[in-house]
Protein backbone atom coordinates (compact mmCIF):
# COMPACT_ATOMS: atom_id res chain seq x y z
CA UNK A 1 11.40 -4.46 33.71
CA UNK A 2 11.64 -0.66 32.96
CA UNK A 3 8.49 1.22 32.40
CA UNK A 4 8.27 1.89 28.77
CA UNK A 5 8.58 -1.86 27.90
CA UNK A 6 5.51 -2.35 30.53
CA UNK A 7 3.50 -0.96 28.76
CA UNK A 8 1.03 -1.85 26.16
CA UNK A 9 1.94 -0.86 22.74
CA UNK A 10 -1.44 0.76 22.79
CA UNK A 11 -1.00 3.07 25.82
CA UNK A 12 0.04 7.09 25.24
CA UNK A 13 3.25 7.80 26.40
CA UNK A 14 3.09 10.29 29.37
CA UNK A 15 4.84 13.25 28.14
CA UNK A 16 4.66 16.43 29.32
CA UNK A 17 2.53 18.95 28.48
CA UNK A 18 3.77 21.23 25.33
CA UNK A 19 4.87 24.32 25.27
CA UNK A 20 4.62 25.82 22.65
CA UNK A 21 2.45 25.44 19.18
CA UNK A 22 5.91 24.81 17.14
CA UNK A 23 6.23 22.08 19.85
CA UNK A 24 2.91 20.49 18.96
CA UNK A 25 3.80 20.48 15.99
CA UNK A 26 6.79 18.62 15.92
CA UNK A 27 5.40 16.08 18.11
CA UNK A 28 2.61 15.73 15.06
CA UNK A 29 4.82 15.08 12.70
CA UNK A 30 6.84 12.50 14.57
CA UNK A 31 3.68 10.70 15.66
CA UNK A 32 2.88 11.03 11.31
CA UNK A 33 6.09 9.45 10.71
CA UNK A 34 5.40 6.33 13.11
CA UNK A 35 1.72 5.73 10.93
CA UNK A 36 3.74 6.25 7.32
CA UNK A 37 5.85 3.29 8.97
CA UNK A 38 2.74 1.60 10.28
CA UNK A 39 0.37 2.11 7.06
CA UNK A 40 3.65 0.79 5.31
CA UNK A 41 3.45 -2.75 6.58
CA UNK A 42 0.19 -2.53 6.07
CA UNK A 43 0.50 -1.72 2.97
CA UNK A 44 2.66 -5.02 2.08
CA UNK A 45 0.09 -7.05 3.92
CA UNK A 46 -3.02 -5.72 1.75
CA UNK A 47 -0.42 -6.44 -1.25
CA UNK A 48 -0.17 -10.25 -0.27
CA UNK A 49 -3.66 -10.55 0.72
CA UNK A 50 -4.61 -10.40 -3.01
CA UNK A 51 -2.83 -13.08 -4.00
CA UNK A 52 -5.05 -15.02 -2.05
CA UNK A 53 -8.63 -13.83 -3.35
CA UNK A 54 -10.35 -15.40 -6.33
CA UNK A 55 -12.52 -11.90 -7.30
CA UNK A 56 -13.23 -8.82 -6.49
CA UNK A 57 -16.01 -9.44 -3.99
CA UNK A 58 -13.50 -11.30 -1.94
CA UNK A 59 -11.47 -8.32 -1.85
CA UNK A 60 -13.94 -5.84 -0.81
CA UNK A 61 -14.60 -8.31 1.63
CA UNK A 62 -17.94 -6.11 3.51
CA UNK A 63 -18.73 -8.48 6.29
CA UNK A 64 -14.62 -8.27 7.02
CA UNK A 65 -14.87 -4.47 7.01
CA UNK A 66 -17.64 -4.14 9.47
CA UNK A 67 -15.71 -6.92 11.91
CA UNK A 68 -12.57 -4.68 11.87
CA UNK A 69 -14.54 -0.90 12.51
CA UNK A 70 -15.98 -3.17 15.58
CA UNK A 71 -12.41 -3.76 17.02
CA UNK A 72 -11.19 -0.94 15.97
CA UNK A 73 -14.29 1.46 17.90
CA UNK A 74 -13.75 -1.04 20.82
CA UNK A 75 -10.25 -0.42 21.18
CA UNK A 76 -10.38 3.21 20.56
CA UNK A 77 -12.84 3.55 23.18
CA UNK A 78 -10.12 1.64 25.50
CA UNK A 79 -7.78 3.63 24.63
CA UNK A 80 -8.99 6.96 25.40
CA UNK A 81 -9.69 7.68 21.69
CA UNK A 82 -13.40 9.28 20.36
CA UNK A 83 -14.96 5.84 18.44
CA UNK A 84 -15.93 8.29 16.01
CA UNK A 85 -12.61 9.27 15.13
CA UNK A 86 -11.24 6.22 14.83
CA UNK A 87 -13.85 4.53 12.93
CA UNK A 88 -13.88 7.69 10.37
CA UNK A 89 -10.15 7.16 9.63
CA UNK A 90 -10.07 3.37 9.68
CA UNK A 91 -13.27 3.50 7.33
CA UNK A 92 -10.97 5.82 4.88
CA UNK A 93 -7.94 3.45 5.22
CA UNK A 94 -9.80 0.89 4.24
CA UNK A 95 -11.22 2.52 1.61
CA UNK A 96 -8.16 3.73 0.11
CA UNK A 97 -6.29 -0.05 0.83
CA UNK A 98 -9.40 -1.94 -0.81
CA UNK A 99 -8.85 0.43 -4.33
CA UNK A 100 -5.25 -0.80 -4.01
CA UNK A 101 -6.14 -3.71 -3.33
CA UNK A 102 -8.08 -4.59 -6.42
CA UNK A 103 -5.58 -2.55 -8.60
CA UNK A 104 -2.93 -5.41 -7.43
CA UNK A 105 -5.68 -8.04 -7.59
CA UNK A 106 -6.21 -6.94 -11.37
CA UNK A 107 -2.37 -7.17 -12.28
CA UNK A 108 -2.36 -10.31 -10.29
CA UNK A 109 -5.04 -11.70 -12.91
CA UNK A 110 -3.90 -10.00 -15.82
CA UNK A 111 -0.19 -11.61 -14.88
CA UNK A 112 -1.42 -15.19 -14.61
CA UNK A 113 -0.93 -18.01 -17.21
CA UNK A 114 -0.90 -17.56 -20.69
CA UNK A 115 -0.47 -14.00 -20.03
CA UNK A 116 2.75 -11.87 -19.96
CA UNK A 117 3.05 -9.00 -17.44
């Protein structure tokens, strides 16, 4: 089995070391496309999610939140990433996916029976 498909999804690639800022850069911005892609299917699972909550403490779901910055800190710190970091940008994903969240949670609702979309 070749060595990229070895490894864990997880695990940084061993690259070399840049060269040059513009070369930083672009390895930034591919890494940023990769997440738009990733937060995209996330995206489309948060959307299906509220289909299957009844209000909107369900959605904001607390006790749920605090399990997933626990992963998340314990794989970061696996992974070579500051647990500070990660739980600082997973808390502000969440964040920003739970306001989504009830916005399609409140069309959901609005859209049910007896009601026209």
């Amino acid at each position: 089995m070749p060595e990229a498909e070895s490894r864990s999804a997880a695990e940084p690639r061993s690259e070399a070391a840049p060269r040059s800022l513009a070369e930083v850069r672009d390895r930034i911005d591919g890494i940023d496309a990769e997440l738009v892609a990733l937060l995209t299917r996330r995206q489309s699972l948060v959307r299906a999610a509220a289909a299957f909550k009844t209000d909107e403490q369900a959605v904001r779901a607390p006790d749920r939140v605090e399990q997933v910055i626990a992963a998340v800190r314990e794989r970061a710190t696996a992974a070579g990433l500051a647990p500070e970091v990660a739980e600082a940008v997973w808390r502000a994903m969440i964040g920003a996916f739970i306001a989504l969240e009830l916005t399609e949670h409140q069309h959901l609702g609005s859209a049910g029976p007896g009601n026209s979309a």
